[in-house]
C-alpha atoms as a PDB file:
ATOM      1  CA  UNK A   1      11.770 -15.221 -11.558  1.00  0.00           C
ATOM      2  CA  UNK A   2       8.675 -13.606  -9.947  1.00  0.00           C
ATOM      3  CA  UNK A   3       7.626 -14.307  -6.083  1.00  0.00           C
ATOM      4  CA  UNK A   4       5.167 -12.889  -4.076  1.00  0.00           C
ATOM      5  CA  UNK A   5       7.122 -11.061  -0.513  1.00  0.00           C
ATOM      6  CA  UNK A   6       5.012  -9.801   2.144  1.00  0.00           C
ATOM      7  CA  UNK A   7       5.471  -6.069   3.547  1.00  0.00           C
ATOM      8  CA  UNK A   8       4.498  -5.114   6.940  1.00  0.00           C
ATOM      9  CA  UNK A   9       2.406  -1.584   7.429  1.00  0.00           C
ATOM     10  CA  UNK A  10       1.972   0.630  10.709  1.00  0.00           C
ATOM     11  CA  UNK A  11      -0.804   2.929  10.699  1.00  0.00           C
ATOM     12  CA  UNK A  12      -0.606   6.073   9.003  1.00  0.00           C
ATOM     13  CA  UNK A  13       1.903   7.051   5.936  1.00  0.00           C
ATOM     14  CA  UNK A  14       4.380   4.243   5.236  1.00  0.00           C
ATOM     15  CA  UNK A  15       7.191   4.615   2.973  1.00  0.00           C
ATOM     16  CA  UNK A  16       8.619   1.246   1.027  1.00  0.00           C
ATOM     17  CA  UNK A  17      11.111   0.238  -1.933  1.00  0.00           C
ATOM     18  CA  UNK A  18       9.752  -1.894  -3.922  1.00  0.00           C
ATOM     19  CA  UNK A  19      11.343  -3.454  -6.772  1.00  0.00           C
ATOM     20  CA  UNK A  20      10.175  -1.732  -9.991  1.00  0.00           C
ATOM     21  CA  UNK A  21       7.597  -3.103 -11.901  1.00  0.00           C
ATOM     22  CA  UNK A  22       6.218  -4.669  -8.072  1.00  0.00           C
ATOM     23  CA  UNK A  23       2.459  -5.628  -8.247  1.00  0.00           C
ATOM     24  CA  UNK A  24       0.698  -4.482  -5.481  1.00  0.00           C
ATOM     25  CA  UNK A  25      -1.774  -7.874  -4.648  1.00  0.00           C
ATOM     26  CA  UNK A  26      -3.300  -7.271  -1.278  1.00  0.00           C
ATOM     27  CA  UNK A  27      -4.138  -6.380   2.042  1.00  0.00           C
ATOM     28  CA  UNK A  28      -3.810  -8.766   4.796  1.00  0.00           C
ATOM     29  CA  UNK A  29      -3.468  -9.150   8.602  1.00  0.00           C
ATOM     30  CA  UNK A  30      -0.442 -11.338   9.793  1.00  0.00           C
ATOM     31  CA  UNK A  31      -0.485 -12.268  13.294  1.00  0.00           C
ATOM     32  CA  UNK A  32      -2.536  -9.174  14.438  1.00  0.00           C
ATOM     33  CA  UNK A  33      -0.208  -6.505  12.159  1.00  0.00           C
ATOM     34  CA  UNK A  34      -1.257  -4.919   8.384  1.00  0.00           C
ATOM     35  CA  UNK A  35       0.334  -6.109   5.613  1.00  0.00           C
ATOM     36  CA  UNK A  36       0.840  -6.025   2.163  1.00  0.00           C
ATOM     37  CA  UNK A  37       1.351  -8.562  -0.138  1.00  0.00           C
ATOM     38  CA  UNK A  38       3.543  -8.036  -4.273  1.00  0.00           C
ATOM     39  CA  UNK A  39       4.249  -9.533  -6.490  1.00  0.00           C
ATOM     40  CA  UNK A  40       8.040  -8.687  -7.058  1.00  0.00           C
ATOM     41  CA  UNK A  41      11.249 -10.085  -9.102  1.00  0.00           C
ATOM     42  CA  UNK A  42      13.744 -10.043  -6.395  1.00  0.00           C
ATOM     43  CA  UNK A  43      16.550  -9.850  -8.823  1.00  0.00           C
ATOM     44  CA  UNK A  44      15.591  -6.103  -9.768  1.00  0.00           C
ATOM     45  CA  UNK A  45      18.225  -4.013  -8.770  1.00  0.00           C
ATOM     46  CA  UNK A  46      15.901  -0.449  -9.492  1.00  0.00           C
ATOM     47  CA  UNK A  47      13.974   0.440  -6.231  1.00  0.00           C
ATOM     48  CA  UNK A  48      10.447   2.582  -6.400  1.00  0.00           C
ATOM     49  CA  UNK A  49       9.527   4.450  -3.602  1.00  0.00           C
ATOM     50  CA  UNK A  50       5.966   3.449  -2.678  1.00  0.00           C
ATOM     51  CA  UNK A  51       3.463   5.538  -0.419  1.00  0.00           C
ATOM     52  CA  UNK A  52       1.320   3.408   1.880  1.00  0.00           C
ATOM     53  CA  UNK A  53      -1.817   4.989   3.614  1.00  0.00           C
ATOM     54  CA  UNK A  54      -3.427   3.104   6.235  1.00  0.00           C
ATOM     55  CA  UNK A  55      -6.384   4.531   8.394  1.00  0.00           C
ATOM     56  CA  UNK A  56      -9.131   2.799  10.897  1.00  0.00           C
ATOM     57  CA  UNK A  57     -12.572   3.370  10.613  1.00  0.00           C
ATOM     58  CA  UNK A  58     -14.417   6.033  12.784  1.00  0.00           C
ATOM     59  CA  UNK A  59     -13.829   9.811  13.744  1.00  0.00           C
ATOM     60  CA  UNK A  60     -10.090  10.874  12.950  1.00  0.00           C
ATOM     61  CA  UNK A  61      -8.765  13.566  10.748  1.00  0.00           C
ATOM     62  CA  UNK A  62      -9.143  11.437   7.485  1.00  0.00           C
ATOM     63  CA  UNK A  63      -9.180  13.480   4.596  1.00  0.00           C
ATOM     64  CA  UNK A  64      -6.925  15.890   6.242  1.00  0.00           C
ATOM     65  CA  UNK A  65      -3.519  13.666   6.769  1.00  0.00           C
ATOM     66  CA  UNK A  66      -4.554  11.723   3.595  1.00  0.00           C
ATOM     67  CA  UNK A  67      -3.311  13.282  -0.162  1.00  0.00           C
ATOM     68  CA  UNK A  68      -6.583  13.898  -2.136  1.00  0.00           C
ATOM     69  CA  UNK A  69      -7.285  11.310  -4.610  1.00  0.00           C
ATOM     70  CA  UNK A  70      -6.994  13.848  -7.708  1.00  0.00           C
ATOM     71  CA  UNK A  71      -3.699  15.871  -6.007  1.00  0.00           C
ATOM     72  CA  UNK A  72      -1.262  16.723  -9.127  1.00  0.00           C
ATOM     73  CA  UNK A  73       0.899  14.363 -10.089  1.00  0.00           C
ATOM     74  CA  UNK A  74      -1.006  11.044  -7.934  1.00  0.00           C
ATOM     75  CA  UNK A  75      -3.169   8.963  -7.825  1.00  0.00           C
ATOM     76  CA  UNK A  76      -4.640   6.990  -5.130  1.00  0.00           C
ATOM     77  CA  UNK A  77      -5.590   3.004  -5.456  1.00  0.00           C
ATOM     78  CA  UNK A  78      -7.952   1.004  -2.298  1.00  0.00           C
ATOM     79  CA  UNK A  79      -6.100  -1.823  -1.713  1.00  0.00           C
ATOM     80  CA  UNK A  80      -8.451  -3.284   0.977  1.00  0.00           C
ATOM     81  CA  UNK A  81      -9.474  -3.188   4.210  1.00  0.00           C
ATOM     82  CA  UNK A  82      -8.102  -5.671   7.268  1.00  0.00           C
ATOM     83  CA  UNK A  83      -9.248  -6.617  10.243  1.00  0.00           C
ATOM     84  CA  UNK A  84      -6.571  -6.903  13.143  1.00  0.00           C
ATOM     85  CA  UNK A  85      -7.764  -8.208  16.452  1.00  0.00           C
ATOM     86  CA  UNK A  86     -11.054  -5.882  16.754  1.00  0.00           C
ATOM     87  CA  UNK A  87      -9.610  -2.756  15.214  1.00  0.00           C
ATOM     88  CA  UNK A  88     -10.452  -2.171  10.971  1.00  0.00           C
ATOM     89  CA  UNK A  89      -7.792  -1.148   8.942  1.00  0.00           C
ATOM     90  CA  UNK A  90      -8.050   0.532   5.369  1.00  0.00           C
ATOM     91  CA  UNK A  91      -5.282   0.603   2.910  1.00  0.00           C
ATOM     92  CA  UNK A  92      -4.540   2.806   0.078  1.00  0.00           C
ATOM     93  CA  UNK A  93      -1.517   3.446  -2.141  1.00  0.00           C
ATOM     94  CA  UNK A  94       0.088   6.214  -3.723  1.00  0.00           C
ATOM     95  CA  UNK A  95       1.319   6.529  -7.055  1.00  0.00           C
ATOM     96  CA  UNK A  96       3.255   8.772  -9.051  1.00  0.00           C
ATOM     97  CA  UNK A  97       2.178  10.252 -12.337  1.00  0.00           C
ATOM     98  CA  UNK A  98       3.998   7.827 -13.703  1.00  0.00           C
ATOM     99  CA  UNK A  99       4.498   4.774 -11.707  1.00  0.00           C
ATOM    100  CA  UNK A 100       6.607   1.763 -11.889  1.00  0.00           C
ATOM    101  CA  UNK A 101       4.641  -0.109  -9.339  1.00  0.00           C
ATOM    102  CA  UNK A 102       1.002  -1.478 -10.054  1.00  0.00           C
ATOM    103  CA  UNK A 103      -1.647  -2.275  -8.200  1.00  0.00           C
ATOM    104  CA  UNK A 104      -3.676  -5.476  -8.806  1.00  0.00           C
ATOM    105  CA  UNK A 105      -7.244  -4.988  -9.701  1.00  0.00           C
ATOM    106  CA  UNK A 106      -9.317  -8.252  -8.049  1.00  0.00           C
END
Protein backbone atom coordinates (compact mmCIF):
# COMPACT_ATOMS: atom_id res chain seq x y z
CA UNK A 1 0.00 0.00 0.00
CA UNK A 2 1.05 3.58 -0.92
CA UNK A 3 1.73 6.43 1.90
CA UNK A 4 2.99 9.67 1.64
CA UNK A 5 6.65 9.97 4.15
CA UNK A 6 8.16 13.23 4.61
CA UNK A 7 12.06 13.82 3.90
CA UNK A 8 13.98 16.47 5.53
CA UNK A 9 16.51 18.74 3.19
CA UNK A 10 19.62 20.96 4.30
CA UNK A 11 20.69 23.48 1.95
CA UNK A 12 22.72 22.64 -0.88
CA UNK A 13 23.07 18.97 -2.64
CA UNK A 14 21.19 16.31 -0.67
CA UNK A 15 21.46 12.77 -1.39
CA UNK A 16 18.24 10.32 -0.50
CA UNK A 17 16.95 6.59 -1.15
CA UNK A 18 13.87 6.57 -2.09
CA UNK A 19 11.87 3.63 -2.74
CA UNK A 20 11.62 3.07 -6.52
CA UNK A 21 8.83 4.19 -8.30
CA UNK A 22 8.65 7.25 -5.20
CA UNK A 23 6.56 10.29 -6.38
CA UNK A 24 8.12 13.31 -5.64
CA UNK A 25 4.79 15.62 -4.27
CA UNK A 26 6.22 18.71 -2.70
CA UNK A 27 8.09 21.20 -1.04
CA UNK A 28 7.31 22.19 2.40
CA UNK A 29 8.68 23.85 5.58
CA UNK A 30 8.29 21.74 8.86
CA UNK A 31 8.94 23.54 11.94
CA UNK A 32 11.39 26.08 10.34
CA UNK A 33 13.46 23.10 8.20
CA UNK A 34 12.90 22.14 4.13
CA UNK A 35 11.24 19.26 3.34
CA UNK A 36 10.04 17.05 0.93
CA UNK A 37 7.09 15.25 0.74
CA UNK A 38 6.51 11.27 -1.71
CA UNK A 39 4.54 9.42 -2.29
CA UNK A 40 6.24 5.95 -1.59
CA UNK A 41 5.23 2.06 -1.06
CA UNK A 42 7.19 1.34 1.97
CA UNK A 43 7.24 -2.30 1.22
CA UNK A 44 9.73 -1.72 -1.84
CA UNK A 45 12.76 -3.31 -1.10
CA UNK A 46 14.75 -1.46 -4.45
CA UNK A 47 16.25 1.93 -3.28
CA UNK A 48 16.87 4.99 -5.98
CA UNK A 49 19.33 7.35 -5.25
CA UNK A 50 17.72 10.80 -5.51
CA UNK A 51 19.64 14.25 -5.95
CA UNK A 52 18.10 17.12 -4.01
CA UNK A 53 19.16 20.80 -4.83
CA UNK A 54 18.13 23.41 -2.56
CA UNK A 55 19.30 27.14 -2.91
CA UNK A 56 17.99 30.67 -1.28
CA UNK A 57 17.26 33.49 -3.21
CA UNK A 58 19.83 36.37 -3.74
CA UNK A 59 23.64 36.62 -4.75
CA UNK A 60 25.41 33.09 -4.35
CA UNK A 61 27.20 31.00 -6.85
CA UNK A 62 23.91 29.49 -8.34
CA UNK A 63 24.43 28.15 -11.57
CA UNK A 64 27.89 27.25 -10.67
CA UNK A 65 27.31 24.47 -7.71
CA UNK A 66 24.00 23.58 -9.49
CA UNK A 67 24.16 20.67 -12.59
CA UNK A 68 22.82 22.48 -15.74
CA UNK A 69 19.36 21.62 -16.53
CA UNK A 70 20.32 19.93 -20.04
CA UNK A 71 23.80 18.14 -18.47
CA UNK A 72 24.01 14.50 -20.23
CA UNK A 73 22.29 12.00 -18.83
CA UNK A 74 19.76 14.52 -16.27
CA UNK A 75 17.34 16.29 -16.00
CA UNK A 76 16.31 18.81 -13.57
CA UNK A 77 12.48 19.18 -12.13
CA UNK A 78 11.34 22.70 -9.70
CA UNK A 79 9.77 21.23 -7.03
CA UNK A 80 8.90 24.54 -5.23
CA UNK A 81 10.00 27.09 -3.29
CA UNK A 82 9.60 27.34 0.86
CA UNK A 83 9.67 29.80 3.10
CA UNK A 84 11.49 29.00 6.52
CA UNK A 85 11.38 31.65 9.17
CA UNK A 86 12.43 34.76 6.83
CA UNK A 87 14.91 32.94 4.64
CA UNK A 88 13.37 31.50 0.82
CA UNK A 89 14.25 28.25 -0.13
CA UNK A 90 14.10 26.73 -3.78
CA UNK A 91 14.03 23.10 -4.50
CA UNK A 92 14.96 21.14 -7.46
CA UNK A 93 15.55 17.46 -8.20
CA UNK A 94 17.76 15.45 -10.16
CA UNK A 95 17.03 12.70 -12.30
CA UNK A 96 18.73 10.16 -14.16
CA UNK A 97 18.27 9.47 -17.83
CA UNK A 98 16.22 7.05 -16.83
CA UNK A 99 14.62 7.46 -13.55
CA UNK A 100 12.65 5.36 -11.24
CA UNK A 101 11.50 8.24 -9.17
CA UNK A 102 8.87 10.88 -10.50
CA UNK A 103 8.11 14.04 -9.79
CA UNK A 104 4.49 15.24 -9.41
CA UNK A 105 3.39 17.85 -11.81
CA UNK A 106 0.63 20.26 -9.73
Amino acid sequence: MKTIYKYPLEPGTNKLQLPDKAQVLHAASVNGEPVIYAIVDPDEKKMSEAIFHVYGTGPQPFHASMPEPDAIGFTMCYIGTVNCEGLVWHVFVEFPAEPTITAVEA
